[in-house]
C-alpha atoms as a PDB file:
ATOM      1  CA  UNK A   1      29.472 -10.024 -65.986  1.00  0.00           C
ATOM      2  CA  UNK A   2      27.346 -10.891 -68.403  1.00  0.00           C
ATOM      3  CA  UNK A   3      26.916  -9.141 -72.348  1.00  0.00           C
ATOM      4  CA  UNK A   4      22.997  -7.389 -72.773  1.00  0.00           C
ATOM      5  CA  UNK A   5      20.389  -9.304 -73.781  1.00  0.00           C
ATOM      6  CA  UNK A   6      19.424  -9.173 -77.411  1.00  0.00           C
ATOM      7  CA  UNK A   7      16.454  -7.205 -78.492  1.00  0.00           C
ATOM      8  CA  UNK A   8      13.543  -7.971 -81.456  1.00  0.00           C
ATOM      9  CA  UNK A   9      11.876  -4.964 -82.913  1.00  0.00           C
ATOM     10  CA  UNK A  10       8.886  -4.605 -85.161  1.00  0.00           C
ATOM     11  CA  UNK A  11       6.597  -2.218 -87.002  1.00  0.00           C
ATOM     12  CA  UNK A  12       3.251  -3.866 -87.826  1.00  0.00           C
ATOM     13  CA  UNK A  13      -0.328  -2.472 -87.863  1.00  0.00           C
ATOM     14  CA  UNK A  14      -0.463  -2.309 -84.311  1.00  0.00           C
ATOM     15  CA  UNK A  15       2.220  -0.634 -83.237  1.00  0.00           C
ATOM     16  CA  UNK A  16       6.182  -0.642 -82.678  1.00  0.00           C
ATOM     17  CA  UNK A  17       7.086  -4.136 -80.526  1.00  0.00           C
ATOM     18  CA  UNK A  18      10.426  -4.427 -78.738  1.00  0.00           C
ATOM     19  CA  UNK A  19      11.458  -7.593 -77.186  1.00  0.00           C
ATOM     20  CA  UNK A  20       7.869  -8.518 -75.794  1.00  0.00           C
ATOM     21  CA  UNK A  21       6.253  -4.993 -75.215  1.00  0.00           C
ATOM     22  CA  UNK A  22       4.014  -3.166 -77.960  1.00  0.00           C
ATOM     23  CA  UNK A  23       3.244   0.279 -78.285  1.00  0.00           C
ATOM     24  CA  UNK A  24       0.401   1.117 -80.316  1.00  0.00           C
ATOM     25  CA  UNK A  25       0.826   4.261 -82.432  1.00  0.00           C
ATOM     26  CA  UNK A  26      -2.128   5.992 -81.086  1.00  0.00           C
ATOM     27  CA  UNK A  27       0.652   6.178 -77.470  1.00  0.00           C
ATOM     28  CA  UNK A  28       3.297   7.553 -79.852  1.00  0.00           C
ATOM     29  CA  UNK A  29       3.055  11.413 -80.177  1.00  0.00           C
ATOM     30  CA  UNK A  30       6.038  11.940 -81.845  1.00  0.00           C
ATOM     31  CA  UNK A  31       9.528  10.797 -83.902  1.00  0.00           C
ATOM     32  CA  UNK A  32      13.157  11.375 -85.253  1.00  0.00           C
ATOM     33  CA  UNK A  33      15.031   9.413 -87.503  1.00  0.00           C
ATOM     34  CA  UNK A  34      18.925  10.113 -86.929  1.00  0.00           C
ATOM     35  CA  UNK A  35      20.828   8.931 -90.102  1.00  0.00           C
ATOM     36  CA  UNK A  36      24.298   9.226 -88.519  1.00  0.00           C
ATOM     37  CA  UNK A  37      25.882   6.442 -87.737  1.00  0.00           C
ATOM     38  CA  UNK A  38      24.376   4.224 -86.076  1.00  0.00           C
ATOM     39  CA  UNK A  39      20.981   5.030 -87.671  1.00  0.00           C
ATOM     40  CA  UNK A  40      18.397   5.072 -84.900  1.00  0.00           C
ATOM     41  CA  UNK A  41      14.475   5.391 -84.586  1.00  0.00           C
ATOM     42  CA  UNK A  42      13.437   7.656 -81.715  1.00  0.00           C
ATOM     43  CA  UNK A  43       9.811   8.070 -80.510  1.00  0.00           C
ATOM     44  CA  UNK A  44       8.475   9.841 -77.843  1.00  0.00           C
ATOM     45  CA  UNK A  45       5.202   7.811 -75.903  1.00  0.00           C
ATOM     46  CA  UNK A  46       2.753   9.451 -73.623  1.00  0.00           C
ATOM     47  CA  UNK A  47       3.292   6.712 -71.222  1.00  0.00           C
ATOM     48  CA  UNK A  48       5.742   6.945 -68.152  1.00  0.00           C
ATOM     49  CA  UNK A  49       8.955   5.379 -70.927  1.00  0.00           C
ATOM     50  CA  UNK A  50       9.191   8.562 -72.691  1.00  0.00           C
ATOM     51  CA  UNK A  51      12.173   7.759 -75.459  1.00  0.00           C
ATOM     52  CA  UNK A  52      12.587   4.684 -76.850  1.00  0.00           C
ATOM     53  CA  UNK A  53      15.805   4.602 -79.262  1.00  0.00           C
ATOM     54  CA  UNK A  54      15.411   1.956 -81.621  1.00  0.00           C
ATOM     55  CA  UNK A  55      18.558   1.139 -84.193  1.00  0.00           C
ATOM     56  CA  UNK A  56      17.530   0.624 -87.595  1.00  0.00           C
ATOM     57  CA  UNK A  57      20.571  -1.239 -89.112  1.00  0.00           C
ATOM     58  CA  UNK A  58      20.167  -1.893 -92.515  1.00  0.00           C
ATOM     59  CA  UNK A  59      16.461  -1.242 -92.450  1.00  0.00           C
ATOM     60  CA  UNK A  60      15.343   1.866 -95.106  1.00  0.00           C
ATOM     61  CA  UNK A  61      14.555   4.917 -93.327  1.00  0.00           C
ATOM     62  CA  UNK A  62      11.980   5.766 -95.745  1.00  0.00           C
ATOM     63  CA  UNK A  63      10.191   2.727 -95.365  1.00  0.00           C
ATOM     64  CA  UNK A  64      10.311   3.091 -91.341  1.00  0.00           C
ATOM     65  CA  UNK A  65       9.069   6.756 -92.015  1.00  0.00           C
ATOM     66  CA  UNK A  66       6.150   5.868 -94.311  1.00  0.00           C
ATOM     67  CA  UNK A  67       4.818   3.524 -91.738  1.00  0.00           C
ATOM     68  CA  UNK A  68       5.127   6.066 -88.983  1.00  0.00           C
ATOM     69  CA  UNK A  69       3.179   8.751 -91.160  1.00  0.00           C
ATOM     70  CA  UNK A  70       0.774   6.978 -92.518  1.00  0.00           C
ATOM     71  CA  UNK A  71      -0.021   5.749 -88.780  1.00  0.00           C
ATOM     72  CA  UNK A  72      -0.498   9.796 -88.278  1.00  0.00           C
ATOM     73  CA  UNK A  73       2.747  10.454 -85.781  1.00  0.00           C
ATOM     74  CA  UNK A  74       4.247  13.810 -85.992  1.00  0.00           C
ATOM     75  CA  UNK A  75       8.088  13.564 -87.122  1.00  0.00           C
ATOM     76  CA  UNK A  76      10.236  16.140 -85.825  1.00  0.00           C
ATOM     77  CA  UNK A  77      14.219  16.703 -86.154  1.00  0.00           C
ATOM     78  CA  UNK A  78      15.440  15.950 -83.218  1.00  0.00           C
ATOM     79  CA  UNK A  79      14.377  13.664 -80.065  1.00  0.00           C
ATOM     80  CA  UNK A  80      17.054  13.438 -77.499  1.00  0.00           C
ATOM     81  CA  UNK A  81      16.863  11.688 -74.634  1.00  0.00           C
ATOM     82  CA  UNK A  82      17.307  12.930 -70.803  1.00  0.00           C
ATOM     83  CA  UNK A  83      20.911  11.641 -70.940  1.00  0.00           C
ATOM     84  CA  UNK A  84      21.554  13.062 -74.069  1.00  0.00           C
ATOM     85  CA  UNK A  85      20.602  16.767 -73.029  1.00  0.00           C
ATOM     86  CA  UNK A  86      22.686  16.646 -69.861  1.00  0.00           C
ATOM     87  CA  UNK A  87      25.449  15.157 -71.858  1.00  0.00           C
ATOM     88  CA  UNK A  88      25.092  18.661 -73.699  1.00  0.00           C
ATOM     89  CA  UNK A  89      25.125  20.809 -70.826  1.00  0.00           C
ATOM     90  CA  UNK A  90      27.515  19.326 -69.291  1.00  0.00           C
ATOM     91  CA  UNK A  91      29.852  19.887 -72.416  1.00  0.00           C
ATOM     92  CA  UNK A  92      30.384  15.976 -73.000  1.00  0.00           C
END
């Protein structure tokens, strides 16, 4: 066994980049920020992915917000992912 392997993520010009795949915002139709703990960036892509959950750490929501606008996505709520809504039905 073997722990995960870590992850880099970036917002830049072109688009959100995690580990060595970019997603340029004109893919992105959508995003939530959830400020619970942990504090994570979801965005929904019209490519086959779907969700990508992203966690923010000590990076400012606002700031990762502001870029997201001003790069014309929608923000919405709430993004959950597949899991997440049969967690839900399921009562877990």
């Amino acid at each position: 066994s073997r722990r995960p392997r870590r992850q880099t993520y970036a917002l830049s010009e072109l688009g959100i980049t995690v580990g060595e795949s970019r997603t340029p915002y004109e893919k992105i139709t959508r995003f939530a920020i959830h400020e619970a703990h942990p504090i994570e960036l979801i965005f929904e892509t019209k490519t086959l992915t779907g969700i990508t959950v992203i966690p923010l750490g000590t990076t400012s929501t606002s700031d990762v917000r502001t870029i997201l606008k001003n790069a014309n996505v929608e923000e919405v709520e709430t993004l959950d992912t597949f899991i997440k809504r049969v967690e839900g039905w399921l009562g877990l």
